[in-house]
PDB file of N, CA and C in Angstrom:
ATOM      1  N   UNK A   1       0.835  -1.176   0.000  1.00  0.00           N
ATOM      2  CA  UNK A   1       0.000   0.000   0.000  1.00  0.00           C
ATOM      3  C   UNK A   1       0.883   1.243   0.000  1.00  0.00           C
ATOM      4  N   UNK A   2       0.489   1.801  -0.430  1.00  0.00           N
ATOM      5  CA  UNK A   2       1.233   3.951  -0.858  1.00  0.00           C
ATOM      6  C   UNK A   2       0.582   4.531  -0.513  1.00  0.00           C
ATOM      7  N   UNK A   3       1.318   5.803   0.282  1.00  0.00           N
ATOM      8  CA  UNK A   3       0.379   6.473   1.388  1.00  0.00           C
ATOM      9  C   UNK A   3       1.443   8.073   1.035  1.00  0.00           C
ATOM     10  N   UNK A   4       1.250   8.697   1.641  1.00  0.00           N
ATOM     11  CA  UNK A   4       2.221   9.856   2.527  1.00  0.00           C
ATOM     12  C   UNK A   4       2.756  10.692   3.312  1.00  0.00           C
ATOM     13  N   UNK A   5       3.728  10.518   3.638  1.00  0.00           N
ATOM     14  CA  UNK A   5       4.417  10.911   4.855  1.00  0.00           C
ATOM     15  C   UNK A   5       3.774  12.052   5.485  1.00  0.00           C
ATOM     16  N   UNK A   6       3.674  11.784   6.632  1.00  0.00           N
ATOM     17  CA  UNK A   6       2.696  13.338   7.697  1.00  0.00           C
ATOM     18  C   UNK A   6       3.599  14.001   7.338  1.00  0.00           C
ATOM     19  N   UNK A   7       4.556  13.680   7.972  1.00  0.00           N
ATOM     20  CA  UNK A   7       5.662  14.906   7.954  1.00  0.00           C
ATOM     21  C   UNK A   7       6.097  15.682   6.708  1.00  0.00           C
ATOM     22  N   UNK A   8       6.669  15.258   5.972  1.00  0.00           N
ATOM     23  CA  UNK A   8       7.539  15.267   4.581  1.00  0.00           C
ATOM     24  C   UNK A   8       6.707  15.607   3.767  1.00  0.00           C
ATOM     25  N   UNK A   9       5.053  14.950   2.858  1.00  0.00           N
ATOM     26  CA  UNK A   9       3.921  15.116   2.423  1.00  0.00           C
ATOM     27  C   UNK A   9       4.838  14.232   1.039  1.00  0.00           C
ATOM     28  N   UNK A  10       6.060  13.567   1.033  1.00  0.00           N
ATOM     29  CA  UNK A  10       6.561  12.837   0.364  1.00  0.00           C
ATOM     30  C   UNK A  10       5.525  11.655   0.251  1.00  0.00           C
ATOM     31  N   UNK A  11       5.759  10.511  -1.018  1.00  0.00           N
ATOM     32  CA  UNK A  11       5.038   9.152  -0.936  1.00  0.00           C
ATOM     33  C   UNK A  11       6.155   7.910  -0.010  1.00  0.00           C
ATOM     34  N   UNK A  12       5.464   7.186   0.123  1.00  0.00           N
ATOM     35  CA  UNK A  12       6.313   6.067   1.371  1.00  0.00           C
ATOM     36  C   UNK A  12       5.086   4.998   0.707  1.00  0.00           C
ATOM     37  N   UNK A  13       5.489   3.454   1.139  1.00  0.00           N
ATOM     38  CA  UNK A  13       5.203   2.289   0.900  1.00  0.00           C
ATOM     39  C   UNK A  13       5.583   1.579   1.874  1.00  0.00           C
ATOM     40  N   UNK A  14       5.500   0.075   1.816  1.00  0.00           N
ATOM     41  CA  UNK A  14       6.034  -0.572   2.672  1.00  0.00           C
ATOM     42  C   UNK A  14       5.953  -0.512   3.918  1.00  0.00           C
ATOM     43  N   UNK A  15       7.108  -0.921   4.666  1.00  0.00           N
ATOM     44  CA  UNK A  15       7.412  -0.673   6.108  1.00  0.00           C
ATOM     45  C   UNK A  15       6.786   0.584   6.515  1.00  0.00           C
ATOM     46  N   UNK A  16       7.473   1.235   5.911  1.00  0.00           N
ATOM     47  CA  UNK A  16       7.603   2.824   6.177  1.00  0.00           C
ATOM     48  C   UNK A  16       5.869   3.722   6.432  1.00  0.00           C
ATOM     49  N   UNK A  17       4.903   3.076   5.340  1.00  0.00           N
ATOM     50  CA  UNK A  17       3.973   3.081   5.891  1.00  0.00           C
ATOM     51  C   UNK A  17       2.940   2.655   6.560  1.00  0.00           C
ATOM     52  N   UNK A  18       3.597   0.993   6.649  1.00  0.00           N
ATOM     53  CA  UNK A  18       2.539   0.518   7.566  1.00  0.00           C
ATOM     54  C   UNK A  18       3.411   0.881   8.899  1.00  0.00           C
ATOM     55  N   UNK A  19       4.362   1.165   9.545  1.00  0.00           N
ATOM     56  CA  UNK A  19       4.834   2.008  10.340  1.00  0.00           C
ATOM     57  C   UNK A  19       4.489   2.897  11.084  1.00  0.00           C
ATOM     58  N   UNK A  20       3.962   4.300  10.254  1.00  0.00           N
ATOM     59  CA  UNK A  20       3.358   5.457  10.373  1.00  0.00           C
ATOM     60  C   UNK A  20       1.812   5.060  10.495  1.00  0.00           C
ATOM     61  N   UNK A  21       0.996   3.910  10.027  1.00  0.00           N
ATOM     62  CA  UNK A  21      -0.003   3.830  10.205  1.00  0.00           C
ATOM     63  C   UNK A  21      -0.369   3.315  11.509  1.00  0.00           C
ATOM     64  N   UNK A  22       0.548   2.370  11.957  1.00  0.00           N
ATOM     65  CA  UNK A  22       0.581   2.025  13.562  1.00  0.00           C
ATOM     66  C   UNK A  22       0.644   3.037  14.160  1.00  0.00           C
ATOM     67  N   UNK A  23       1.687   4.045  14.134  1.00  0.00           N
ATOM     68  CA  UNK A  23       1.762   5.120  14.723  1.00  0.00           C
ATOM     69  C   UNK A  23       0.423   5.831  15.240  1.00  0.00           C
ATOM     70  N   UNK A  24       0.105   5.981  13.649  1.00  0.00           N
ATOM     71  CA  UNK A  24      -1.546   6.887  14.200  1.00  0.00           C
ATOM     72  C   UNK A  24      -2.388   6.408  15.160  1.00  0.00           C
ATOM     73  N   UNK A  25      -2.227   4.517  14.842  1.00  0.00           N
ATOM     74  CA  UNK A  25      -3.423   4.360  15.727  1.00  0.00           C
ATOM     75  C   UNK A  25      -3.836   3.952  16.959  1.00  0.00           C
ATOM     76  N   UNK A  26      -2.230   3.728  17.279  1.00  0.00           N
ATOM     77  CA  UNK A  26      -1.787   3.804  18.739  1.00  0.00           C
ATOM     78  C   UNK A  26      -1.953   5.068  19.768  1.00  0.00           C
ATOM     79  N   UNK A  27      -1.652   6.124  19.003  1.00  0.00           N
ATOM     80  CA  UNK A  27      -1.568   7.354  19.365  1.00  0.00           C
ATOM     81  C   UNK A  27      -2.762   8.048  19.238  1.00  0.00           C
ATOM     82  N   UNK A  28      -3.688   7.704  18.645  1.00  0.00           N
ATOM     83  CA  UNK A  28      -5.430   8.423  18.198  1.00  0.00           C
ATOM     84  C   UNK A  28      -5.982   8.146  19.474  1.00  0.00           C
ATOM     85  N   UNK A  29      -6.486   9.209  20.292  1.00  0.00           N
ATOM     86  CA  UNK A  29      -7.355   8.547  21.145  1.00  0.00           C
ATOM     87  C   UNK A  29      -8.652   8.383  20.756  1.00  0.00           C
ATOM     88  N   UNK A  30      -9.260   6.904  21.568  1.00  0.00           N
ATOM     89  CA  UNK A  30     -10.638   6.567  21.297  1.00  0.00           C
ATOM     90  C   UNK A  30     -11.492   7.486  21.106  1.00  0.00           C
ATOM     91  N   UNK A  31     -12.335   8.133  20.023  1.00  0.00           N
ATOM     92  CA  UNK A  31     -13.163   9.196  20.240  1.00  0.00           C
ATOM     93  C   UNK A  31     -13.126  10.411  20.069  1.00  0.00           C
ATOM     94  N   UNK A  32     -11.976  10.958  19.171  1.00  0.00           N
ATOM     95  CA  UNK A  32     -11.382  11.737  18.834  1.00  0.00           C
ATOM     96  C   UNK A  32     -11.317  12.357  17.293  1.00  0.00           C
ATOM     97  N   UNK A  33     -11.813  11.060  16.425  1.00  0.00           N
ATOM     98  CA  UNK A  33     -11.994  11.287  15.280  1.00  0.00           C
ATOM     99  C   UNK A  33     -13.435  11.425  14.656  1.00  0.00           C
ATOM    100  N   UNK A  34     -14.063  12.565  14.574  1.00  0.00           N
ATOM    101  CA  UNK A  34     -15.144  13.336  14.521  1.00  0.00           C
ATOM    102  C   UNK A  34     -15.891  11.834  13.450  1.00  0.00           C
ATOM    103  N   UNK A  35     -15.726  11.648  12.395  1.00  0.00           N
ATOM    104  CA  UNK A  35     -16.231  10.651  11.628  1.00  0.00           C
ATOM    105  C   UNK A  35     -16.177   9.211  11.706  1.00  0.00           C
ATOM    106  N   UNK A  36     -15.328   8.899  12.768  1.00  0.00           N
ATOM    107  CA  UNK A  36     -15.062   7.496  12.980  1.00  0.00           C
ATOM    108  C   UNK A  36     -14.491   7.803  14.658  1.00  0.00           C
ATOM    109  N   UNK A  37     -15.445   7.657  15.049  1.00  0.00           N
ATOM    110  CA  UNK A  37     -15.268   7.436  16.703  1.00  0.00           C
ATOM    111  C   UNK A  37     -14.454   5.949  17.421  1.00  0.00           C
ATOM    112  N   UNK A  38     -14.894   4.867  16.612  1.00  0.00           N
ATOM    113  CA  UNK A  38     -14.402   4.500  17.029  1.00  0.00           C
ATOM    114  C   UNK A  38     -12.789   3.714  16.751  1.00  0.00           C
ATOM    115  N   UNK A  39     -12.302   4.866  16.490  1.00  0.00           N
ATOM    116  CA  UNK A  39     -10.739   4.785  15.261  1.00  0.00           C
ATOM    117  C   UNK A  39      -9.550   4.824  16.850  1.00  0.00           C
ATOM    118  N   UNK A  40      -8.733   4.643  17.218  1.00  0.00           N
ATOM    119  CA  UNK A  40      -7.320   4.931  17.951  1.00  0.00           C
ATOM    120  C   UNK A  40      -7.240   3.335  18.787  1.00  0.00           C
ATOM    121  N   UNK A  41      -7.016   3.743  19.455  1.00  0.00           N
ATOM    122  CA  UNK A  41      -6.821   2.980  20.681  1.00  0.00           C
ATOM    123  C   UNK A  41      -6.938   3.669  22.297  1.00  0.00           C
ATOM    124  N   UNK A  42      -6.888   3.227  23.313  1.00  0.00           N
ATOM    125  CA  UNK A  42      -6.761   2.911  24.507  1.00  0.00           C
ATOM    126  C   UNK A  42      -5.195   3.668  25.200  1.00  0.00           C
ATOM    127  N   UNK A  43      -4.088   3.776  24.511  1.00  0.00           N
ATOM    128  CA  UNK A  43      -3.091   4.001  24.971  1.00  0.00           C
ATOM    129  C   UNK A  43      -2.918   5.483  25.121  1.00  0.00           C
ATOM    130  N   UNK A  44      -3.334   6.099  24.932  1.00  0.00           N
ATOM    131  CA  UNK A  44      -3.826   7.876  25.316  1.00  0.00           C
ATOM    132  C   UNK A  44      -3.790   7.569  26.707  1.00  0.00           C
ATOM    133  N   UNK A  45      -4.822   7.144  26.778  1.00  0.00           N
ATOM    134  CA  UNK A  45      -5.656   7.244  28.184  1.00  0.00           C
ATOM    135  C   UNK A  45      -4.640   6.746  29.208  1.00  0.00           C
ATOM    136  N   UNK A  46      -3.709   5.503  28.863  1.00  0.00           N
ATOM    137  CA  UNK A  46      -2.869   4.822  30.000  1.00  0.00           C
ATOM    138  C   UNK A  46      -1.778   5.636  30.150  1.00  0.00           C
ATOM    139  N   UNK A  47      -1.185   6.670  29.691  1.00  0.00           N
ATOM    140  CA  UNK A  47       0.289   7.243  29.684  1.00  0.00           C
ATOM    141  C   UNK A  47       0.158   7.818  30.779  1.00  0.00           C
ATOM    142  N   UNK A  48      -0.328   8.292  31.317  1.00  0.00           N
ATOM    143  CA  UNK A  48      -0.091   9.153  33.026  1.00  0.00           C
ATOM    144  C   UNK A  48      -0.730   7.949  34.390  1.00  0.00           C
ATOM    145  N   UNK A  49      -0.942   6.645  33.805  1.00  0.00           N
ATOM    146  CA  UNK A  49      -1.427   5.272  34.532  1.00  0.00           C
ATOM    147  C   UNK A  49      -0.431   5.013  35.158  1.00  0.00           C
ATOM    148  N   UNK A  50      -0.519   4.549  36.411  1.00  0.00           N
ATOM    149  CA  UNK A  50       0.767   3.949  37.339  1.00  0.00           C
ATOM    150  C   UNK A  50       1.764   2.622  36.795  1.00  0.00           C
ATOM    151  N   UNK A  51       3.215   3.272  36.608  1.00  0.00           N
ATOM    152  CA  UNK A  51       3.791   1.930  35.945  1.00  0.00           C
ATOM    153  C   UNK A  51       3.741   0.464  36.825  1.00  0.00           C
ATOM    154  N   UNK A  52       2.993  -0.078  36.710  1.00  0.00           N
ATOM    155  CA  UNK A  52       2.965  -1.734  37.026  1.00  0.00           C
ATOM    156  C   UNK A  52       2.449  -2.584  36.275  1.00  0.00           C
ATOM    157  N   UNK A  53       2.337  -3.750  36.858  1.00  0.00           N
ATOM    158  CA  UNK A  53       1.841  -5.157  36.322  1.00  0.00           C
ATOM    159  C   UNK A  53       0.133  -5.005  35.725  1.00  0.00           C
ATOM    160  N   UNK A  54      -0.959  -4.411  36.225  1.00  0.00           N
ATOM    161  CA  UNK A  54      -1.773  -4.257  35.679  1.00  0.00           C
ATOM    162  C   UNK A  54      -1.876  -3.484  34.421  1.00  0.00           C
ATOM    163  N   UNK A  55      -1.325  -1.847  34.622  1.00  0.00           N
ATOM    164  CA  UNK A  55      -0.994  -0.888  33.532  1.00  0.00           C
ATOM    165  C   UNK A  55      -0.249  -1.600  31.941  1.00  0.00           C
ATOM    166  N   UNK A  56       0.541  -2.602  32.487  1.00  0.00           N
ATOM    167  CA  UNK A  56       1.218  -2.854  31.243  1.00  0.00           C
ATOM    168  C   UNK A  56       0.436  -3.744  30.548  1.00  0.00           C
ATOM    169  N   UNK A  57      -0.039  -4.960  31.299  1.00  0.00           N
ATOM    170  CA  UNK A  57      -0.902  -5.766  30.659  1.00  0.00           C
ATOM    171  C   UNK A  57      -2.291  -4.965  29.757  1.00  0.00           C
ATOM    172  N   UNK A  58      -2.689  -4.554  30.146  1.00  0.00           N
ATOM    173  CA  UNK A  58      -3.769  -2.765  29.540  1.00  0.00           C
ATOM    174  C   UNK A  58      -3.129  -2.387  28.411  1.00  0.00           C
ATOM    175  N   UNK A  59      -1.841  -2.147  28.533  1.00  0.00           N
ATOM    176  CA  UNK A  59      -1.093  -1.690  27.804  1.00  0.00           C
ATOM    177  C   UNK A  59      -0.818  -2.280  26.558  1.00  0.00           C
ATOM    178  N   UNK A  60      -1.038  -3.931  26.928  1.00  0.00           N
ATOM    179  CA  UNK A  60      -0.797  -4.750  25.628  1.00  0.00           C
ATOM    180  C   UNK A  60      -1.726  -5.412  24.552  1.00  0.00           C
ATOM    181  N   UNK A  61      -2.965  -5.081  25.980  1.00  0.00           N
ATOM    182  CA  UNK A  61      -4.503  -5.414  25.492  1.00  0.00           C
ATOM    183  C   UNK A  61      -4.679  -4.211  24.210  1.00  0.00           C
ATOM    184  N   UNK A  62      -4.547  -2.869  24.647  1.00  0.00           N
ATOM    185  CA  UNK A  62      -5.255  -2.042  24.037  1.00  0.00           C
ATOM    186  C   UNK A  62      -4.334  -1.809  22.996  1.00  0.00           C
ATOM    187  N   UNK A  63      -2.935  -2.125  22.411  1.00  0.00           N
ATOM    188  CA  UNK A  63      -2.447  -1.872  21.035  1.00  0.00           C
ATOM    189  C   UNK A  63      -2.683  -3.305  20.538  1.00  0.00           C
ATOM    190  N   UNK A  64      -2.749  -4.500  21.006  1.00  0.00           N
ATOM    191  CA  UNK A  64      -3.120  -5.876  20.519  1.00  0.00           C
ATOM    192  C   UNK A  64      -4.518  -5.337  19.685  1.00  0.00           C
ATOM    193  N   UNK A  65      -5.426  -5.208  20.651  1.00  0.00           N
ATOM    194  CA  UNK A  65      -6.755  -4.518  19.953  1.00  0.00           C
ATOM    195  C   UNK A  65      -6.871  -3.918  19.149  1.00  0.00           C
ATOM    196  N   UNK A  66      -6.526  -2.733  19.149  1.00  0.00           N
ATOM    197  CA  UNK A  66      -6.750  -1.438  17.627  1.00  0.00           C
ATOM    198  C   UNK A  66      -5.809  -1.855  17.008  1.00  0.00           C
ATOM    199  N   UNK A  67      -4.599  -2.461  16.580  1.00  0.00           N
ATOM    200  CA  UNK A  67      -4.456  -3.000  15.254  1.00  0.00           C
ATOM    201  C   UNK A  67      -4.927  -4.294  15.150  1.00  0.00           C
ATOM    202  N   UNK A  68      -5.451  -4.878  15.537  1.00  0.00           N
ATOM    203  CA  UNK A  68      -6.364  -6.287  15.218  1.00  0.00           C
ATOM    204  C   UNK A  68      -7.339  -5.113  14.116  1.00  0.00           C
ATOM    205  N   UNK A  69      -7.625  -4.161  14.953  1.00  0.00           N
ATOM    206  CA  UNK A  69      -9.424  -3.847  14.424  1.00  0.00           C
ATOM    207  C   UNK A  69      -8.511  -2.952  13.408  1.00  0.00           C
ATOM    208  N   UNK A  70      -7.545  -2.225  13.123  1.00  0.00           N
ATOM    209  CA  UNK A  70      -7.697  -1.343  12.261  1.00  0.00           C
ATOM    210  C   UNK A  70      -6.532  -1.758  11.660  1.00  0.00           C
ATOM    211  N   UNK A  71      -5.501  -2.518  11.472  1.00  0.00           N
ATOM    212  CA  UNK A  71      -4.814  -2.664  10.676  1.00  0.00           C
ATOM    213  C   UNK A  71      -4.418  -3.865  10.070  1.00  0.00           C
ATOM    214  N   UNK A  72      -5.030  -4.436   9.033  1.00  0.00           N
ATOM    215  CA  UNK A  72      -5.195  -5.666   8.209  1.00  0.00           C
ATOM    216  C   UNK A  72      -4.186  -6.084   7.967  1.00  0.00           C
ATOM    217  N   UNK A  73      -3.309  -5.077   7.697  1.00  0.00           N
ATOM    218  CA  UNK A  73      -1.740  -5.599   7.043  1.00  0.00           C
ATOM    219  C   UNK A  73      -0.792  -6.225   8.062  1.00  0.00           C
ATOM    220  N   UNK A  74      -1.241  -5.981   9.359  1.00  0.00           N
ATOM    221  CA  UNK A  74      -0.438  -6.684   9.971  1.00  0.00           C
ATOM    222  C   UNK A  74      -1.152  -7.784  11.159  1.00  0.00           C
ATOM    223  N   UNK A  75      -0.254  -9.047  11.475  1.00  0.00           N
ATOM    224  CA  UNK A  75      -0.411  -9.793  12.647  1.00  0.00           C
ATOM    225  C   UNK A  75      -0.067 -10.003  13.483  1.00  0.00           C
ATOM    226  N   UNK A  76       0.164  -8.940  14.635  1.00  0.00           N
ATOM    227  CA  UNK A  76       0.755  -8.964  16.097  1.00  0.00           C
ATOM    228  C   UNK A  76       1.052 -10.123  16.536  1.00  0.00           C
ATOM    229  N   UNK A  77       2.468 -10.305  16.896  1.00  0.00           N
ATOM    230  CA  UNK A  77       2.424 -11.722  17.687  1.00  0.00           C
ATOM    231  C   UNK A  77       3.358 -11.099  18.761  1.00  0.00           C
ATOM    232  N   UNK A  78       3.604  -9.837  18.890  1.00  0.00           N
ATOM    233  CA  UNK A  78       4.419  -9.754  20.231  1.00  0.00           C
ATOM    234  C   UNK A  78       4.163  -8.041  20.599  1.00  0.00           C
ATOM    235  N   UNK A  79       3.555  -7.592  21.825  1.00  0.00           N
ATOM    236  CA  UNK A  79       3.782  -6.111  22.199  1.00  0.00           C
ATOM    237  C   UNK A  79       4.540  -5.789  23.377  1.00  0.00           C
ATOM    238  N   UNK A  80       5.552  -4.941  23.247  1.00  0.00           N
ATOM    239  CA  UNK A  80       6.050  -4.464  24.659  1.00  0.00           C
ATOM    240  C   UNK A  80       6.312  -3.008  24.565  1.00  0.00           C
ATOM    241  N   UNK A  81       6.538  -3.110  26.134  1.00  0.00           N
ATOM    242  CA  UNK A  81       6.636  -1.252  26.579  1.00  0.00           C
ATOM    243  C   UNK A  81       8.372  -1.342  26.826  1.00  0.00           C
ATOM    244  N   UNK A  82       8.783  -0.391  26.473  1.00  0.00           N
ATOM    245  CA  UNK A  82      10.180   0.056  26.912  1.00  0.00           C
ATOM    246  C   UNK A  82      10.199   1.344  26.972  1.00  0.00           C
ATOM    247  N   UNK A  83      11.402   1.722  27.896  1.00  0.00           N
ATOM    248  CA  UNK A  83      11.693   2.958  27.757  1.00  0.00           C
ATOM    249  C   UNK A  83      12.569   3.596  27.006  1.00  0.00           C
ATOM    250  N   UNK A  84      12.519   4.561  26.869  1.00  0.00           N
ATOM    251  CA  UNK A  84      13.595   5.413  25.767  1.00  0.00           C
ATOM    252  C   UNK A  84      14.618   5.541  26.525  1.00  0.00           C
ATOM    253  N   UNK A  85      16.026   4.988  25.855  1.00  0.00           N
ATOM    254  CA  UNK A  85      17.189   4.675  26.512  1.00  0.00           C
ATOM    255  C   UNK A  85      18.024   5.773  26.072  1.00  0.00           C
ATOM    256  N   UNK A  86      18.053   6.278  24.795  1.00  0.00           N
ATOM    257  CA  UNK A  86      19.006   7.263  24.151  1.00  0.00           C
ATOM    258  C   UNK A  86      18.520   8.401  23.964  1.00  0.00           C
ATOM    259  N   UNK A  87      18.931   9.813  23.779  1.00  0.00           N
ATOM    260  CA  UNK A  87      18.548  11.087  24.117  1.00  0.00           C
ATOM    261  C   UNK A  87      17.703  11.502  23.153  1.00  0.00           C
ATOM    262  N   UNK A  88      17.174  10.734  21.633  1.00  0.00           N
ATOM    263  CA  UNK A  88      15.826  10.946  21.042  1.00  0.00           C
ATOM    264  C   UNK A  88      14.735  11.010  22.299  1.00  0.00           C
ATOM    265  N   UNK A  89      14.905   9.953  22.732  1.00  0.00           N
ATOM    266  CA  UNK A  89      13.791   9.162  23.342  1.00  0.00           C
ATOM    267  C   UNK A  89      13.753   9.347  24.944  1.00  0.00           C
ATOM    268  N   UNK A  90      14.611  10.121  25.334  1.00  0.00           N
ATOM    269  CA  UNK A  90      14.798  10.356  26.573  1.00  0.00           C
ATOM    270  C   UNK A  90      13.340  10.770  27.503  1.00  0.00           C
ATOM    271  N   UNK A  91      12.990   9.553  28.478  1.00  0.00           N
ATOM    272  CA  UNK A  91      11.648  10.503  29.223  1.00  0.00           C
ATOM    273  C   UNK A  91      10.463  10.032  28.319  1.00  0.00           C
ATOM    274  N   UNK A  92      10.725   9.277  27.025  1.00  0.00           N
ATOM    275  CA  UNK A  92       9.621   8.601  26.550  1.00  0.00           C
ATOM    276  C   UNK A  92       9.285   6.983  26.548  1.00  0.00           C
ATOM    277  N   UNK A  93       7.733   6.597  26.657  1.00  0.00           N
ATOM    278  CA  UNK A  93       7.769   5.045  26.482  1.00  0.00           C
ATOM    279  C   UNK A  93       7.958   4.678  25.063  1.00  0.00           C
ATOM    280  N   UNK A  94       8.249   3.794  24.192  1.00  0.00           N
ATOM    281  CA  UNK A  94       8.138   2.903  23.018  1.00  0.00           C
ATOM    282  C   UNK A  94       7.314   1.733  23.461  1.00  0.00           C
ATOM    283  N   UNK A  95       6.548   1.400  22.456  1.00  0.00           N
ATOM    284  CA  UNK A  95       6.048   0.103  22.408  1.00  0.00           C
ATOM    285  C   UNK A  95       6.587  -0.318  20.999  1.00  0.00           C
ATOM    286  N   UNK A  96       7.031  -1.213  21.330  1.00  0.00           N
ATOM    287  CA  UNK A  96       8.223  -2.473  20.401  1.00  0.00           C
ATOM    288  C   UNK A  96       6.830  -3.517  19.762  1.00  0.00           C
ATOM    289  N   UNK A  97       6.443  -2.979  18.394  1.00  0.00           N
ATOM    290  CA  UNK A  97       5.489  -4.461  18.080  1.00  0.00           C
ATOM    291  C   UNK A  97       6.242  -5.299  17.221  1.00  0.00           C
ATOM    292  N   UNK A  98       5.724  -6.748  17.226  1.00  0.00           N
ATOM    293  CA  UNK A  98       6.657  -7.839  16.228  1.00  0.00           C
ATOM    294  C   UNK A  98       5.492  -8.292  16.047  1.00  0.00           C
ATOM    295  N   UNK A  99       5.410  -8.771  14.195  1.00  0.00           N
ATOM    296  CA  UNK A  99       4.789  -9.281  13.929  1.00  0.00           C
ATOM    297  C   UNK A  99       4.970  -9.830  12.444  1.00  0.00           C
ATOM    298  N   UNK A 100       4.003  -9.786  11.664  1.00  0.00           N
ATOM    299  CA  UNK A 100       3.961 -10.584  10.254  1.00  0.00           C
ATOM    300  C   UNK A 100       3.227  -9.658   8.861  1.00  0.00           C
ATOM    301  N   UNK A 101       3.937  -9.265   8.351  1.00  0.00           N
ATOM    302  CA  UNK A 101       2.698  -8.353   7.287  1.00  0.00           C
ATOM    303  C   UNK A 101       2.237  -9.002   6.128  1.00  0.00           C
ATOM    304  N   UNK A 102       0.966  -8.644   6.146  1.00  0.00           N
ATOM    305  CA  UNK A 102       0.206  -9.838   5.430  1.00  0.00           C
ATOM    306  C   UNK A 102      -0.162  -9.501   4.247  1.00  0.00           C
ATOM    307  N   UNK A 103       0.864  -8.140   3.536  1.00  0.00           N
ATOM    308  CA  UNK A 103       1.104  -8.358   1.728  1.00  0.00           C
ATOM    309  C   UNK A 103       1.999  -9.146   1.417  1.00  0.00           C
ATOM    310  N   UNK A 104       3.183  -9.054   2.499  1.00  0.00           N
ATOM    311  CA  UNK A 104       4.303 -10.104   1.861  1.00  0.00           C
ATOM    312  C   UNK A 104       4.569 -11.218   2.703  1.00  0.00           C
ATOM    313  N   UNK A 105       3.898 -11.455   4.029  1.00  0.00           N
ATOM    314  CA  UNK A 105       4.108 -12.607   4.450  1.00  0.00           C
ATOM    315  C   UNK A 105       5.622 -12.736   4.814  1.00  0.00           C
ATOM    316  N   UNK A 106       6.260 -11.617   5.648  1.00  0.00           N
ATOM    317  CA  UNK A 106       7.363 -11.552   6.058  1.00  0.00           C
ATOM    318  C   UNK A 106       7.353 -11.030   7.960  1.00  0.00           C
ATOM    319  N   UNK A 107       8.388 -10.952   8.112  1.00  0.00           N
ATOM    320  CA  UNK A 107       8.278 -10.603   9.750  1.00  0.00           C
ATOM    321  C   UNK A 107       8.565  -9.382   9.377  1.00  0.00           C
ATOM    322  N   UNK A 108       8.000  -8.284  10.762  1.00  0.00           N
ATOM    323  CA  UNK A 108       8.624  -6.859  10.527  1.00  0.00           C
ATOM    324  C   UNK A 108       8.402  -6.507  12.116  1.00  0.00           C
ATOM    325  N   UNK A 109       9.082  -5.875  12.557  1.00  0.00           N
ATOM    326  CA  UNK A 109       9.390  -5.075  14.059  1.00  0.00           C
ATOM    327  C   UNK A 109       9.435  -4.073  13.535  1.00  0.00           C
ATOM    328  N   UNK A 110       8.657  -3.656  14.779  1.00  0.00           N
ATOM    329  CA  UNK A 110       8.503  -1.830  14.441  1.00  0.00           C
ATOM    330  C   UNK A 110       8.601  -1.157  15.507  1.00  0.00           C
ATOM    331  N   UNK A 111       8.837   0.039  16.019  1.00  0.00           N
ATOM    332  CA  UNK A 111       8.566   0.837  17.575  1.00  0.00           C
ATOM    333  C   UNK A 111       8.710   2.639  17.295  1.00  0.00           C
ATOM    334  N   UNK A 112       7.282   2.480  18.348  1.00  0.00           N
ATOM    335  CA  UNK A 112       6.184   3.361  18.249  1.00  0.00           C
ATOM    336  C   UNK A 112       6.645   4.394  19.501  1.00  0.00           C
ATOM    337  N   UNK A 113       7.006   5.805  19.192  1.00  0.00           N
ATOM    338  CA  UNK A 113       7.031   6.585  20.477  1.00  0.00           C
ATOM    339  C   UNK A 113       5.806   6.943  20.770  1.00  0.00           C
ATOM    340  N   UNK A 114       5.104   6.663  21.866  1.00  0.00           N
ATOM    341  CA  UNK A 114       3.865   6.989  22.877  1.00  0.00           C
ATOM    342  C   UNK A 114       3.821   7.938  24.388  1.00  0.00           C
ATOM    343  N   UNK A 115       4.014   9.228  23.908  1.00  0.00           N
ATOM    344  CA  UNK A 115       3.880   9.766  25.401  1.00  0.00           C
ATOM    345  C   UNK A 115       2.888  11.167  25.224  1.00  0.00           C
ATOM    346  N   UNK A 116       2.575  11.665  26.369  1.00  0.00           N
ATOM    347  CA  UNK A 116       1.508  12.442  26.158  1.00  0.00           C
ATOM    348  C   UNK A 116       1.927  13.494  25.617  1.00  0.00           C
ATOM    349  N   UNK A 117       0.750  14.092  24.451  1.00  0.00           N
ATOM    350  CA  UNK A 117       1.016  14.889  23.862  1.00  0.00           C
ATOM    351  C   UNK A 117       1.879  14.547  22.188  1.00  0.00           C
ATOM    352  N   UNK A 118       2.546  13.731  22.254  1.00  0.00           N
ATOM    353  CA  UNK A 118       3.725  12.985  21.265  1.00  0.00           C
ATOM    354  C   UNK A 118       2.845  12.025  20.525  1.00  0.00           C
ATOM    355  N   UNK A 119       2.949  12.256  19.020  1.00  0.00           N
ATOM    356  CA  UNK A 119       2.294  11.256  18.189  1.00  0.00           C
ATOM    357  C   UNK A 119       3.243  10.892  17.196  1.00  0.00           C
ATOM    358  N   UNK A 120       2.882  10.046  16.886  1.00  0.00           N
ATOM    359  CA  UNK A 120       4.488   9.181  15.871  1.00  0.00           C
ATOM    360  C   UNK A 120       4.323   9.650  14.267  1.00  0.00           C
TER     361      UNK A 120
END
């Protein structure tokens, strides 16, 4: 699929945009998109949530979820939270997804900066 870059307003394919499309919909909060309410995910809402064992599991439910529901091209088989280790990312979470994309039937890892206010 061919899309284009938020940023750049360049064209992108591939990785690159099923990438940026995770991005959005990790980062959309539930209810936010005037024509499609029910478009983002859940992970808005958890970023100021207490870091523990419940929060994260939440955490894995609700990006497992909205790309199940909104992104075809791919098949989650792994989500995690990390923190931003290097001074891009300093003070931010990543969620690290692994999975399978299902134009080419290949593996692809991807990671998503998620913090409030910050959209990928």
């Amino acid at each position: 699929m061919k899309g284009m870059n938020a940023v750049t307003g360049r064209a992108i394919s591939g990785v690159d945009h099923l990438s940026q499309s995770v991005g959005r919909i990790l980062t959309t909060p539930l209810g936010s998109c005037i024509q499609r309410r029910s478009f983002g995910s859940e992970l808005p809402d958890l970023i100021d949530a207490p870091t523990n064992g419940a929060t994260r599991i939440r955490l894995y439910a609700a990006a497992a979820t909205a790309l199940m529901r909104w992104e075809p091209r791919l098949t989650v088989t792994r989500v995690q939270l990390v923190a931003g280790a290097d001074e891009a990312f300093a003070g931010h979470q990543l969620v690290d997804i692994e999975g399978w994309t299902d134009e080419r039937d290949e593996p692809v890892s991807l990671r998503v900066p998620v913090s409030n206010g910050v959209g990928a």
